[in-house]
N, C-alpha and C. Protein backbone atom coordinates (compact mmCIF):
# COMPACT_ATOMS: atom_id res chain seq x y z
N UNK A 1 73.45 15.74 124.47
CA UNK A 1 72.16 15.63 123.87
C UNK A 1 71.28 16.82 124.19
N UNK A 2 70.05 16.82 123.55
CA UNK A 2 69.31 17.71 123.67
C UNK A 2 68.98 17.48 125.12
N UNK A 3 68.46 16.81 126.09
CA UNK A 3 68.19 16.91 127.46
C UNK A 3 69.19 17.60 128.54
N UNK A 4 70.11 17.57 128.09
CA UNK A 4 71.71 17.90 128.49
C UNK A 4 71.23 19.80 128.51
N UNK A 5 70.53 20.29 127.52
CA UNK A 5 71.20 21.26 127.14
C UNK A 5 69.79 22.00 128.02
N UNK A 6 68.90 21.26 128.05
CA UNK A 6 67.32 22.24 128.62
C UNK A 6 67.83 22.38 130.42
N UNK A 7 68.74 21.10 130.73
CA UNK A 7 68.72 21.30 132.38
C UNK A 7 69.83 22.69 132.76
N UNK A 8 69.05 23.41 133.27
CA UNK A 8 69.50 24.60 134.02
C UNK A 8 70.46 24.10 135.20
N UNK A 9 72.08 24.60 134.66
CA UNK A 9 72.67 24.53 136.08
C UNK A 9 71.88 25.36 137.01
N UNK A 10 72.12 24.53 138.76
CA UNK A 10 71.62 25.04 140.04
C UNK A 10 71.78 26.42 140.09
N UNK A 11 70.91 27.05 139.98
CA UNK A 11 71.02 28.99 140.40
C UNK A 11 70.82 29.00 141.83
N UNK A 12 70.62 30.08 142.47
CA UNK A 12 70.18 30.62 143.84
C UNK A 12 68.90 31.21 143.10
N UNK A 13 67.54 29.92 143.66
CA UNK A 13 66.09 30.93 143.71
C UNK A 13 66.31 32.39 144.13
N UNK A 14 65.50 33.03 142.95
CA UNK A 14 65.16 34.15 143.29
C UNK A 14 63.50 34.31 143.51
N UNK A 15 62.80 33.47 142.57
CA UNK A 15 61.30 33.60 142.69
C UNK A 15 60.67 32.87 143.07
N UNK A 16 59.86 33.05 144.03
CA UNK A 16 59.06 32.15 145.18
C UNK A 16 57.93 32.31 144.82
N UNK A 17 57.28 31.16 145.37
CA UNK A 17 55.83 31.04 145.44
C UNK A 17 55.46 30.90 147.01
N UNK A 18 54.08 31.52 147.01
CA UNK A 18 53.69 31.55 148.28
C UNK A 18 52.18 30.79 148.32
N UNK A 19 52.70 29.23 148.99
CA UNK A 19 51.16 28.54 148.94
C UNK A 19 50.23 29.14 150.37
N UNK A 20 49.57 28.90 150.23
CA UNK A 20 48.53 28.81 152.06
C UNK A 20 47.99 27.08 151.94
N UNK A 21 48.92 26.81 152.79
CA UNK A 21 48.21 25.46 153.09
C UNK A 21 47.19 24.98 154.26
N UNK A 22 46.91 25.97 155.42
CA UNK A 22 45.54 25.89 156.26
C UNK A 22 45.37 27.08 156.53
N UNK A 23 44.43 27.21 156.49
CA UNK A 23 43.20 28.37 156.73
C UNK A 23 43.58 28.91 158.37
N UNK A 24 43.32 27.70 159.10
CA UNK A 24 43.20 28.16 160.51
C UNK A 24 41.80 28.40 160.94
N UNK A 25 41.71 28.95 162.37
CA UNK A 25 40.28 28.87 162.71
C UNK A 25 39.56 30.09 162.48
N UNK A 26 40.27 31.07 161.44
CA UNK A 26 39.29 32.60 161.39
C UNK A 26 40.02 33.01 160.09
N UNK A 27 38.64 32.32 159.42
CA UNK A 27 38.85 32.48 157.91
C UNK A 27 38.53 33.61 157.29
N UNK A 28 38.16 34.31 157.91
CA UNK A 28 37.30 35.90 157.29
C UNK A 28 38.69 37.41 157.01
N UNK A 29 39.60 36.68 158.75
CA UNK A 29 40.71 37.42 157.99
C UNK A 29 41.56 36.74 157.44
N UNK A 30 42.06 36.42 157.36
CA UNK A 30 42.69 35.18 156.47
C UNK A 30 42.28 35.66 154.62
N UNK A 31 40.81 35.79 154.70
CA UNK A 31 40.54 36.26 153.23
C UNK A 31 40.70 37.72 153.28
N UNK A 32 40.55 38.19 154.14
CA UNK A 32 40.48 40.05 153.74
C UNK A 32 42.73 40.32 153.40
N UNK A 33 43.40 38.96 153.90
CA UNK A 33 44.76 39.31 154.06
C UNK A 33 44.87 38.51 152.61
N UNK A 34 44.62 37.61 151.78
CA UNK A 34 44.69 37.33 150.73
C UNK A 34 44.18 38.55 149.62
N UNK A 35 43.00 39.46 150.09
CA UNK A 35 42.51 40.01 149.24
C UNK A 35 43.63 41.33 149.25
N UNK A 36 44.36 41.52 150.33
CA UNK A 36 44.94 42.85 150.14
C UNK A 36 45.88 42.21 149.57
N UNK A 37 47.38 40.94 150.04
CA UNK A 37 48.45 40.78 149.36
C UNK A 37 48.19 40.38 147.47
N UNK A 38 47.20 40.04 147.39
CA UNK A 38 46.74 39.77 145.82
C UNK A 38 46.34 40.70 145.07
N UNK A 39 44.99 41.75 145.31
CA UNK A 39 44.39 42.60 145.11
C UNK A 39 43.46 42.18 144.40
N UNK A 40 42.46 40.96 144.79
CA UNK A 40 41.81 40.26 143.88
C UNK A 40 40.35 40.68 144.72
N UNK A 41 39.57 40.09 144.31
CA UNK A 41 38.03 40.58 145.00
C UNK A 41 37.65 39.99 145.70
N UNK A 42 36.35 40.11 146.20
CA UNK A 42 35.92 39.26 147.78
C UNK A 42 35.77 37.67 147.45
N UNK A 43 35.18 37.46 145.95
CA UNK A 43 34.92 36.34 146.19
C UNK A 43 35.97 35.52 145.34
N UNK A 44 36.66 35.89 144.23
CA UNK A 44 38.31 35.37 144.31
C UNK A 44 39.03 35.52 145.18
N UNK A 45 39.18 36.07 146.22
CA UNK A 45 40.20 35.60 147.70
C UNK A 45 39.16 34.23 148.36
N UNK A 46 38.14 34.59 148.91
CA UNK A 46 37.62 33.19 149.26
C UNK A 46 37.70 32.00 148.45
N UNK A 47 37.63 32.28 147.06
CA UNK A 47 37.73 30.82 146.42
C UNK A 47 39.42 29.88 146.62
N UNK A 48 39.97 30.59 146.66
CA UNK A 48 41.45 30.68 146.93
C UNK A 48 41.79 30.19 148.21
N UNK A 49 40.85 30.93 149.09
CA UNK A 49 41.15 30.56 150.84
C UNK A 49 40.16 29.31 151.19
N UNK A 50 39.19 28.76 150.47
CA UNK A 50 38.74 27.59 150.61
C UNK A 50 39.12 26.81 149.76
N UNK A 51 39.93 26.83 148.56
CA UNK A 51 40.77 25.68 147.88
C UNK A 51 42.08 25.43 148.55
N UNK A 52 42.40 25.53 149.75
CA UNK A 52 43.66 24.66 150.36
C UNK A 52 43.82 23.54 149.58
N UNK A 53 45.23 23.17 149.48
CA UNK A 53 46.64 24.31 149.56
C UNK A 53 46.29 24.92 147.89
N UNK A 54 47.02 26.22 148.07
CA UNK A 54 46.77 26.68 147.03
C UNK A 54 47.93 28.16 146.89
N UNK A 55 48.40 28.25 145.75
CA UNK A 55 49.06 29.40 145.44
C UNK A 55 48.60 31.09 145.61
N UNK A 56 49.08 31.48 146.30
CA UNK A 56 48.80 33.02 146.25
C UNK A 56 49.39 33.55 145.50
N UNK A 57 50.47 33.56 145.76
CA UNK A 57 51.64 34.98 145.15
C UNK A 57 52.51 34.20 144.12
N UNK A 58 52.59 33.81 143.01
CA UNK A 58 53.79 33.51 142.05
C UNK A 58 55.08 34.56 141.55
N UNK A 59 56.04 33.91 142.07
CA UNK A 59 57.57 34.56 141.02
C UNK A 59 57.44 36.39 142.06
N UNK A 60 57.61 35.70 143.38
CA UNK A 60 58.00 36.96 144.34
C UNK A 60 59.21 36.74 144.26
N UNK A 61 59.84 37.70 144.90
CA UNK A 61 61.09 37.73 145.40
C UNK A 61 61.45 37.36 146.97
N UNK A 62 62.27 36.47 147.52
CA UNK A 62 62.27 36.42 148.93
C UNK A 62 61.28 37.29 149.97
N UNK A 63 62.23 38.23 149.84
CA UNK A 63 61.91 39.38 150.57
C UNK A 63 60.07 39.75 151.00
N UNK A 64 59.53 39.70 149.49
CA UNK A 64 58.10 40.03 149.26
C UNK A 64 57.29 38.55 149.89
N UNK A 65 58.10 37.50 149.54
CA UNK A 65 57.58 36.32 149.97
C UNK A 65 57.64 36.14 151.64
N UNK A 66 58.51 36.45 152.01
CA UNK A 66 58.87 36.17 153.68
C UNK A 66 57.66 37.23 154.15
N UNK A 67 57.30 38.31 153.87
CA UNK A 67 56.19 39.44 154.00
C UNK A 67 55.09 39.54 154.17
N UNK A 68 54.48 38.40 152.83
CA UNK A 68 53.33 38.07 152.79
C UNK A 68 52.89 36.53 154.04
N UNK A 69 54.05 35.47 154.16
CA UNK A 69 53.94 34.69 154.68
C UNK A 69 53.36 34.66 155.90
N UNK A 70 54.15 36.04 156.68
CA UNK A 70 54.26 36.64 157.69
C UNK A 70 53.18 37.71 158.31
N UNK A 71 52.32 37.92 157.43
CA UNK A 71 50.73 38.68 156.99
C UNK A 71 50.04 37.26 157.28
N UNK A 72 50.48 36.38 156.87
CA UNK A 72 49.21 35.37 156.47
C UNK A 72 49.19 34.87 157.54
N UNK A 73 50.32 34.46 158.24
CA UNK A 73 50.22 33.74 159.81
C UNK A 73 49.79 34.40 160.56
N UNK A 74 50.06 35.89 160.70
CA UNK A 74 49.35 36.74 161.86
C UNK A 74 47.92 36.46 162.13
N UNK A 75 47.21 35.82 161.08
CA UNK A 75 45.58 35.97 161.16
C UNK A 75 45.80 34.48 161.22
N UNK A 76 46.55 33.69 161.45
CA UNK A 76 46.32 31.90 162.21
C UNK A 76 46.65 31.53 160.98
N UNK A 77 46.72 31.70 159.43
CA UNK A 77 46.97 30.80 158.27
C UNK A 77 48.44 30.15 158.53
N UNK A 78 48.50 28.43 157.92
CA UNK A 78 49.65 28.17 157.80
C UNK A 78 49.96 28.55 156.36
N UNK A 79 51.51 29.08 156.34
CA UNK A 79 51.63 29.02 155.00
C UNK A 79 53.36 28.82 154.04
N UNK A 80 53.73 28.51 153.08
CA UNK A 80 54.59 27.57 153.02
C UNK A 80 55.34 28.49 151.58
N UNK A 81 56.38 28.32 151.89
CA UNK A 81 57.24 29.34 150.73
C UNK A 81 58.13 28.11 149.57
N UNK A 82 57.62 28.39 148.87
CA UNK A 82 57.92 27.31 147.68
C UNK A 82 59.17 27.60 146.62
């Protein structure tokens, strides 16, 4: 049937998403590290870093994803690779 034909056999993800699901206790870098991995402005990174949980980075690649994750925790954010 037609449902048969839309389901994608299992691949190996290639494109990740990178949520931030807590802020942590020092939100100021936290936004200046959203504003550089995004390249978005002061007050689209804050809207972003006070809407927990929320998407940063869509359709990275591992690599770029493990990177940014790893940026985001340094400044106390938790954050979660999707």
């Amino acid at each position: 049937g037609a449902a048969e034909a839309d389901a994608a056999p299992e691949e190996e993800k290639t494109d990740f998403d990178v949520q931030l699901k807590e802020v942590g206790s020092q939100k100021i870098p936290v936004i200046k590290e959203v504003r550089a991995v995004t390249g978005l402005g002061l007050k689209e990174a804050k809207e972003k870093v006070e809407g927990v949980p929320t998407v940063i980075k869509e359709g990275v690649p591992q690599e770029e994803a493990d990177k940014i994750k790893e940026q985001l925790e340094a400044v106390g954010a938790v954050v979660e690779i999707l």
